[in-house]
Protein backbone atom coordinates (compact mmCIF):
# COMPACT_ATOMS: atom_id res chain seq x y z
CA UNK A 1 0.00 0.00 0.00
CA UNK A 2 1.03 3.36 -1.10
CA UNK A 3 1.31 5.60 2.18
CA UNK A 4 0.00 9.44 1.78
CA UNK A 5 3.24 10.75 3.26
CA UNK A 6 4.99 8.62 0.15
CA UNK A 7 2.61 10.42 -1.93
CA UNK A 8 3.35 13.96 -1.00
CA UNK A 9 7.08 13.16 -1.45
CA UNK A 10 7.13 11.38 -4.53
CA UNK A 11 8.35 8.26 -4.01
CA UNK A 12 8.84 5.29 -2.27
CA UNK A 13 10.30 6.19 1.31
CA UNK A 14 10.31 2.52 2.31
CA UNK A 15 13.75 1.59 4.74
CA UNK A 16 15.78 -0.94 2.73
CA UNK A 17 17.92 -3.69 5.32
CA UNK A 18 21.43 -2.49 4.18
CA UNK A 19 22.25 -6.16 4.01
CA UNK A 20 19.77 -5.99 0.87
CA UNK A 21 21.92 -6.71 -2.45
CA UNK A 22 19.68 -4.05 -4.63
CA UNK A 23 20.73 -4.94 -7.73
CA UNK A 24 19.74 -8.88 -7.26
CA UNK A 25 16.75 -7.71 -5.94
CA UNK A 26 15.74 -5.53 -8.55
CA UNK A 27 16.46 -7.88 -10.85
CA UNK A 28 14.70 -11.04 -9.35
CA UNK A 29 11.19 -8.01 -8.98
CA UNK A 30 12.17 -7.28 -13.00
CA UNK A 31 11.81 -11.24 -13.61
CA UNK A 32 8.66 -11.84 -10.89
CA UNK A 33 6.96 -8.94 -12.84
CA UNK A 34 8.03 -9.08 -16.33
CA UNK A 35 9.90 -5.73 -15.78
CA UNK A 36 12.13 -4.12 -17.88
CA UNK A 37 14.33 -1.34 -16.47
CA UNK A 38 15.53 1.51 -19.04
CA UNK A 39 17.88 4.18 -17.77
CA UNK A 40 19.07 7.60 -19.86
CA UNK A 41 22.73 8.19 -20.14
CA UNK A 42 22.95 10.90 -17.61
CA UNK A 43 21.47 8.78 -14.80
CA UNK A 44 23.71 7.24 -12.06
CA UNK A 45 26.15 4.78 -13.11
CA UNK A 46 24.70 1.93 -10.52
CA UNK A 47 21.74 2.67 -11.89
CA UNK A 48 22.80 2.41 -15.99
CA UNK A 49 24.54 -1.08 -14.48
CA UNK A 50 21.20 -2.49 -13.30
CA UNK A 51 19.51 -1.21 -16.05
CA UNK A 52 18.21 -3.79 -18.91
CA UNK A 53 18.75 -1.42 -21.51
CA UNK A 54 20.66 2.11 -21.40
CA UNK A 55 20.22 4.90 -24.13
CA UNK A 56 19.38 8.54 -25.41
CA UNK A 57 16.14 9.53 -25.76
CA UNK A 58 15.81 8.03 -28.82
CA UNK A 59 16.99 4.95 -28.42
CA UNK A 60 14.76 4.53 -25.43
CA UNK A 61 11.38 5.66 -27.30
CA UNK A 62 12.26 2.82 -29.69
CA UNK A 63 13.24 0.37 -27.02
CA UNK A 64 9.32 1.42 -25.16
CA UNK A 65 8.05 0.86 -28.44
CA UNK A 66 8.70 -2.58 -29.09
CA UNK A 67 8.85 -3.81 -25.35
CA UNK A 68 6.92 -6.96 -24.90
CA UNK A 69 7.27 -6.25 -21.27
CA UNK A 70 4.33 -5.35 -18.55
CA UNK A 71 5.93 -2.77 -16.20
CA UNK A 72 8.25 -0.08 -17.99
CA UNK A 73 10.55 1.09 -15.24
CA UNK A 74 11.76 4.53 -16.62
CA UNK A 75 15.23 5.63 -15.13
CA UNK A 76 14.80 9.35 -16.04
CA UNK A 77 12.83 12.38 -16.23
CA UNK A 78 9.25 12.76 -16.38
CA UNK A 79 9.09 13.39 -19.58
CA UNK A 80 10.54 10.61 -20.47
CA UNK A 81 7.88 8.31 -18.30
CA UNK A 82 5.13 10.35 -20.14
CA UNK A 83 6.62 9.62 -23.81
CA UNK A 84 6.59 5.74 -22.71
CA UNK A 85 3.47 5.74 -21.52
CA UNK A 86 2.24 7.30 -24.71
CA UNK A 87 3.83 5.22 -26.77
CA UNK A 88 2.48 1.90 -24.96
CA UNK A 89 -0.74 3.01 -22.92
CA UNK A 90 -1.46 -0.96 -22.04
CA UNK A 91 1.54 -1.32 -19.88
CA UNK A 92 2.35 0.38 -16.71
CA UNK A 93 5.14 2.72 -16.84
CA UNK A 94 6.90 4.06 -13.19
CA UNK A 95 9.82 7.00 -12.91
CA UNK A 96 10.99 5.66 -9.50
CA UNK A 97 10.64 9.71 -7.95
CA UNK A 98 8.44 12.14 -9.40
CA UNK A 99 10.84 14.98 -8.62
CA UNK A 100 12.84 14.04 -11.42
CA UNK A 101 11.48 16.74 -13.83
CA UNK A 102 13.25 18.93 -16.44
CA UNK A 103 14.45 21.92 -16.91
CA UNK A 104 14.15 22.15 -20.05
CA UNK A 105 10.51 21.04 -20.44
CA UNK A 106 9.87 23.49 -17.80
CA UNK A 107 10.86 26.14 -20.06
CA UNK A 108 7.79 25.71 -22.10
CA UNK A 109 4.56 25.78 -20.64
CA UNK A 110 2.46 24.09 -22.84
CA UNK A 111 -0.42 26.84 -22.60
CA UNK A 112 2.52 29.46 -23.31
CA UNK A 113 3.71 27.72 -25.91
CA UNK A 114 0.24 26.86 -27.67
CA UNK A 115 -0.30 30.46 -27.84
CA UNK A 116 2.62 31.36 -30.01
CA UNK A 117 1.55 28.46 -31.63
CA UNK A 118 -1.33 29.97 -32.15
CA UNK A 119 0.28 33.29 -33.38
CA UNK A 120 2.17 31.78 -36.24
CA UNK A 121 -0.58 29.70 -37.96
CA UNK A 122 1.33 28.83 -40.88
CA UNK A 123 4.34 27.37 -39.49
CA UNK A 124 4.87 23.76 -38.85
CA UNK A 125 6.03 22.55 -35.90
CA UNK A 126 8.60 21.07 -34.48
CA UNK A 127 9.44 20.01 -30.74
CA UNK A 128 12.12 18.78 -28.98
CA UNK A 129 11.65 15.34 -27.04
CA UNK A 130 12.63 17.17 -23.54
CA UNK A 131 8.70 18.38 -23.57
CA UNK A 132 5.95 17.83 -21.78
CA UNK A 133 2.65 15.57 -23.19
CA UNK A 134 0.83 18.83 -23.17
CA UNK A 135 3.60 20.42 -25.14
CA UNK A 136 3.54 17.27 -27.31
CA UNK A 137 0.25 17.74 -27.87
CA UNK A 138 0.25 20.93 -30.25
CA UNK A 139 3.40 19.69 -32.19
CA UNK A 140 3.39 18.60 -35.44
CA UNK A 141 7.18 16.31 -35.01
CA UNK A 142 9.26 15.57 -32.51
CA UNK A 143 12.73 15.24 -32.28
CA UNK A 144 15.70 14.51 -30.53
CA UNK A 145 19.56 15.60 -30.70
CA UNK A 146 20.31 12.39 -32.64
CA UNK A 147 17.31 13.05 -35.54
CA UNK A 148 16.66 16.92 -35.41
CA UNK A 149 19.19 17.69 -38.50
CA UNK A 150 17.30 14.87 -40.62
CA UNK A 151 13.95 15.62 -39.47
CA UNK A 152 13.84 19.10 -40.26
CA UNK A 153 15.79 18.50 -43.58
CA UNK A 154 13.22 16.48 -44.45
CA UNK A 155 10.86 19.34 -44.89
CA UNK A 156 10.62 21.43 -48.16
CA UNK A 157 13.45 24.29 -47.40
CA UNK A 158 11.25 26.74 -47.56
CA UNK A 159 9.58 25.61 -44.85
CA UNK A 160 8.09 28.05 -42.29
CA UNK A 161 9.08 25.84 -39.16
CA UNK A 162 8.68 26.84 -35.35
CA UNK A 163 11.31 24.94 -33.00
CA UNK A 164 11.24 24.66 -29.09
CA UNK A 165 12.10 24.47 -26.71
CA UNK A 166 16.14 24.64 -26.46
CA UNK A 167 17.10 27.66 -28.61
CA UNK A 168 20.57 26.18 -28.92
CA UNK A 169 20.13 23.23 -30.42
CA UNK A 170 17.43 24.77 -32.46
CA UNK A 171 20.12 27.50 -33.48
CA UNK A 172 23.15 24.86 -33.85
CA UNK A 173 20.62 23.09 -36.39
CA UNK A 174 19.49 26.42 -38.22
CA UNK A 175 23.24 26.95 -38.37
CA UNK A 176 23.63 23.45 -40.23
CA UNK A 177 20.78 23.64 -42.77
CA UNK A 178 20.52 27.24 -43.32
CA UNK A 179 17.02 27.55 -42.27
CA UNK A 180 15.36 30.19 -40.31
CA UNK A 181 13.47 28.26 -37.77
CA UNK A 182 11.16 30.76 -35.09
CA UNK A 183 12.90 29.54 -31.62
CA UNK A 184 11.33 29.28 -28.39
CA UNK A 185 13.28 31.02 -25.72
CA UNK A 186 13.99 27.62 -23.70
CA UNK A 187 17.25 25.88 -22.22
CA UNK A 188 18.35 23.33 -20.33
CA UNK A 189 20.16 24.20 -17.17
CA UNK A 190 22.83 21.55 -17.55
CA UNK A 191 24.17 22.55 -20.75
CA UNK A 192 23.40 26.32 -20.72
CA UNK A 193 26.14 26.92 -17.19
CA UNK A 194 29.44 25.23 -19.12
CA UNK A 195 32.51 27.77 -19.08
CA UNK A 196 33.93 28.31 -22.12
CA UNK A 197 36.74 29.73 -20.05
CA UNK A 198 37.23 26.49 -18.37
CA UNK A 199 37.05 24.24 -21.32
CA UNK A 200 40.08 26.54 -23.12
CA UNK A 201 42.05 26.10 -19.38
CA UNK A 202 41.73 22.26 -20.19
CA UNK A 203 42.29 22.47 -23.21
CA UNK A 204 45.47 24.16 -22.74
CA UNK A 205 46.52 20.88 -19.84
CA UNK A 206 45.48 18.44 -21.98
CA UNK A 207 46.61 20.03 -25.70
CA UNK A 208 45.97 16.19 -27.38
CA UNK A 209 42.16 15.72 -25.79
CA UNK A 210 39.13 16.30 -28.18
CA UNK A 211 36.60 18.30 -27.02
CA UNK A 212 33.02 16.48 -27.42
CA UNK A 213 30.23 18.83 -27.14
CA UNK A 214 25.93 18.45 -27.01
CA UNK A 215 24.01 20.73 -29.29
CA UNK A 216 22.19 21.82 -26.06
CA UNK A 217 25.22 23.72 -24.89
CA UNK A 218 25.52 27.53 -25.81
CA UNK A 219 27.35 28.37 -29.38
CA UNK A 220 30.39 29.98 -27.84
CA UNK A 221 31.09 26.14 -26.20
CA UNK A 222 29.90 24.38 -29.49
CA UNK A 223 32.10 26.55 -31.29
CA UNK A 224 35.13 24.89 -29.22
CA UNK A 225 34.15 21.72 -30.15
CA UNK A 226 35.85 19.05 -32.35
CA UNK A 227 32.61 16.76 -32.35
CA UNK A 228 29.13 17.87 -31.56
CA UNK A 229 25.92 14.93 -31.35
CA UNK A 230 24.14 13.64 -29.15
CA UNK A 231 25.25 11.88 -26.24
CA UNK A 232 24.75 8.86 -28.18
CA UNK A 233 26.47 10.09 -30.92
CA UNK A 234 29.18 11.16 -28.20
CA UNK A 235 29.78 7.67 -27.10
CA UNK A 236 30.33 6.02 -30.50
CA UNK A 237 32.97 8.64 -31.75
CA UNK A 238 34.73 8.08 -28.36
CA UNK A 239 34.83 4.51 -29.30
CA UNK A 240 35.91 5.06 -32.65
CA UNK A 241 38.07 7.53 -32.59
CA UNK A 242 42.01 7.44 -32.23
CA UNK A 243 42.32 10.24 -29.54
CA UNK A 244 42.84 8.84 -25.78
CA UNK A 245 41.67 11.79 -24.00
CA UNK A 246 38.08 13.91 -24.24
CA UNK A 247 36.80 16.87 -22.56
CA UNK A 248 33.47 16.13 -22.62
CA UNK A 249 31.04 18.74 -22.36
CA UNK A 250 27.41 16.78 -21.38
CA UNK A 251 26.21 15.74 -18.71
CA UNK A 252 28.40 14.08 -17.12
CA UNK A 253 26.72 10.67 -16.17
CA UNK A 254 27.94 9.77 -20.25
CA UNK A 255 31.31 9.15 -18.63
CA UNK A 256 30.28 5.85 -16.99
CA UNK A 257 29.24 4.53 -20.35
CA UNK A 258 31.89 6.31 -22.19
CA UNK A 259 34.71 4.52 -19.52
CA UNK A 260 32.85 1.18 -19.40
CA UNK A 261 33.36 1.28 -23.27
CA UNK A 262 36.77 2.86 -23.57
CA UNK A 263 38.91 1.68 -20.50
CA UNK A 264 42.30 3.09 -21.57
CA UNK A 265 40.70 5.97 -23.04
CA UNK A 266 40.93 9.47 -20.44
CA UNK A 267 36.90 11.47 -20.40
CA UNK A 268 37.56 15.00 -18.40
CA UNK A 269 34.27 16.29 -17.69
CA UNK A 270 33.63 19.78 -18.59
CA UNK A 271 33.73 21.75 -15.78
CA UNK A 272 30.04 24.67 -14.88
CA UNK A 273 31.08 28.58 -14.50
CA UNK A 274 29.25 29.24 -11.25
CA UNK A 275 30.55 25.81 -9.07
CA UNK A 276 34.03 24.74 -7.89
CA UNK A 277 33.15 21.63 -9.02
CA UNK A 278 34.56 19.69 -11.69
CA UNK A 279 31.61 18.36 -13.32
CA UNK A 280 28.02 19.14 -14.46
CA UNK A 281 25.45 16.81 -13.04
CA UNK A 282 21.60 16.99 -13.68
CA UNK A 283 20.01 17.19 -9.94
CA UNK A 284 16.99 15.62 -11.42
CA UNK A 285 18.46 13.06 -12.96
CA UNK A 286 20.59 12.53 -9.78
CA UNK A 287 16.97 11.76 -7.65
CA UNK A 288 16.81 8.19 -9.38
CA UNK A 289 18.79 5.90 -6.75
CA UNK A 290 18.85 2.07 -6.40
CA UNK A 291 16.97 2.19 -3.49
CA UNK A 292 13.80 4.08 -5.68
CA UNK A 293 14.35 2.01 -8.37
CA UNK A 294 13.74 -1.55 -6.25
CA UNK A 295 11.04 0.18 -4.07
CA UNK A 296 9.10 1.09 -7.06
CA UNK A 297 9.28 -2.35 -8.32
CA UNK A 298 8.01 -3.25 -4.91
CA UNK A 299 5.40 -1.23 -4.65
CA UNK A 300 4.51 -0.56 -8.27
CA UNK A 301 4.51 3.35 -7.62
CA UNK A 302 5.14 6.25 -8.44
CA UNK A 303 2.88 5.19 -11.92
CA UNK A 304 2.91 7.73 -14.73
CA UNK A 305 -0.91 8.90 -16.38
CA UNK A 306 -1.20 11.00 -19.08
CA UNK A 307 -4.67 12.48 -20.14
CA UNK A 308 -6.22 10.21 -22.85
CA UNK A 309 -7.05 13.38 -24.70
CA UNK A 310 -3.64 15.04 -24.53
CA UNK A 311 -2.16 11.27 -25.53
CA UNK A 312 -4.16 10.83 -28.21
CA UNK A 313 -2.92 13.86 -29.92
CA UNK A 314 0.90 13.63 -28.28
CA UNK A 315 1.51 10.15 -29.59
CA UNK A 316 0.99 11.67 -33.71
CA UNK A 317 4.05 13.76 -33.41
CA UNK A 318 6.49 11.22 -31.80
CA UNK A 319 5.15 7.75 -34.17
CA UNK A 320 6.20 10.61 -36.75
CA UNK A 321 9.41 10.84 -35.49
CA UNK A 322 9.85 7.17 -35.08
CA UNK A 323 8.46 6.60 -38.84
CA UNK A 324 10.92 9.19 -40.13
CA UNK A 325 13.59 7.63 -38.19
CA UNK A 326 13.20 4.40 -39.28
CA UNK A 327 12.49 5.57 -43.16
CA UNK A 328 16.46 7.49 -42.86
CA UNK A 329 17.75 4.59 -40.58
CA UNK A 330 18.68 6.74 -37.56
């Protein structure tokens, strides 16, 4: 049973014996329930390790797609939970702590956003994944760092387009195709507080290291970067590539996979302006622990709804994605 004080905090608050293995007993709940656990990237490395499948947004919209599973355990943001449970209303989708919203998405409220919809009546358009359903909702396509380029290439290039919410990646990718896109004023606070001041002091200690940038981040650090993609697209030039250092400039939970995958390989984490700290962690994404994770198996909750009005119209834009995805093999 679900206790109210649970419910005003979010999650699961249940004690956990610390002679508990979590990860067993996550996965033995995962096989008793015909679970499947997906975690993003920028999540916790114990958390990635436990996880049945890791991957960027869009590998994870694909993966919720074609799940045969019952219970969709998002490791992630809200958002994320919502675009599951969209994409496969039957089955019961949980984000082990509420809290773990987005910045981003928060940036565009979608009765803000509808409204300069609204205003520009001829434009298509086109939202990032890092949205909420509602936002979904009045969007023609959605994309994500790895398919924005190709999506909005696909349309005629004189396309009136509107793109939100991130302004930079919605600049880096008018910058790419010479378009004119109308940009919502949105950011996420991860990528927008990396100093380019930093990244040159690093630079100038590690002169052989590549800099690997998101299209999130502001232009001045894009502009520094030797490789800019998504943090999928991150990991496999990483992999690929002859350099053996990287100053990566994501958040900075990529490094777990990017280390798992390259052990003799040096990722420096690109460091915020405002913190003496050396990295650039997501506090939302930081909420989802082992202990949520297997007490949300447990219990079942925190369970993500989404209106059946708002999913019936959110759901067009992202099976558009996915269709134009899998029609240019992304």
């Amino acid at each position: 049973m679900v206790k109210e004080e649970w419910i005003k905090k979010g999650y699961v608050d249940e004690p956990i014996d610390e002679t508990v293995d979590l990860k067993a007993g996550i996965r033995a709940l995962c096989k008793e329930k015909n679970a499947v656990i997906m975690a993003h990237y920028y999540t916790e490395g114990e958390v990635q390790d436990v996880a049945d499948f890791v991957g960027d947004s869009l590998a994870l919209a694909q993966k919720a797609a074609a799940t045969e599973a019952d219970i969709i355990v998002m490791c992630g943001v809200h958002f994320m939970g919502e675009t599951n449970k969209i994409l496969c209303p039957d089955k019961t989708v949980l984000v082990p702590d509420l809290n773990a919203t987005c910045s981003l998405a928060e940036s565009c409220p979608a009765d803000k956003f509808s409204d300069f919809v609204k205003a520009h009546p001829d434009h298509t358009v086109v939202s990032y994944v890092n949205t909420t359903a509602a936002t979904k909702a009045v969007t023609d396509v959605v994309v994500t760092s790895s398919n924005a380029r190709q999506i909005v290439e696909s349309f005629p290039k004189d396309a009136k387009l509107i793109f939100g919410p991130d302004k930079n990646l919605g600049g880096y990718i008018n910058s790419l195709t010479g378009r004119n896109m109308l940009l919502w004023d949105g950011a996420c606070h991860v990528h927008e507080k990396f100093s380019v001041e930093k990244i040159l002091k690093l630079k100038e200690e590690h002169p052989d290291a590549k800099v690997l940038a998101h299209p999130e981040c502001k232009g001045a650090v894009v502009k520094l970067a030797d490789v800019v993609g998504s943090t999928a697209a991150l990991l496999r030039f990483a992999i690929k590539d002859e350099a053996q250092e990287f100053i990566v400039a994501t958040e900075s939970g990529i490094l777990h996979e990017m280390q798992k995958s390259c052990p003799n390989k040096k990722f420096i984490p690109a460091p915020p302006e405002d913190s003496t700290c050396a990295c650039n962690e997501c506090n939302y994404m930081r909420l989802i622990t082992l202990r949520k994770v297997y007490n949300c198996l447990k219990y079942e909750w925190p369970v993500i709804e989404v209106d059946a009005e708002i999913a019936a119209q959110a759901v067009k834009p992202i099976r558009r994605m996915l269709d134009i995805s899998a029609e240019l093999g992304l």
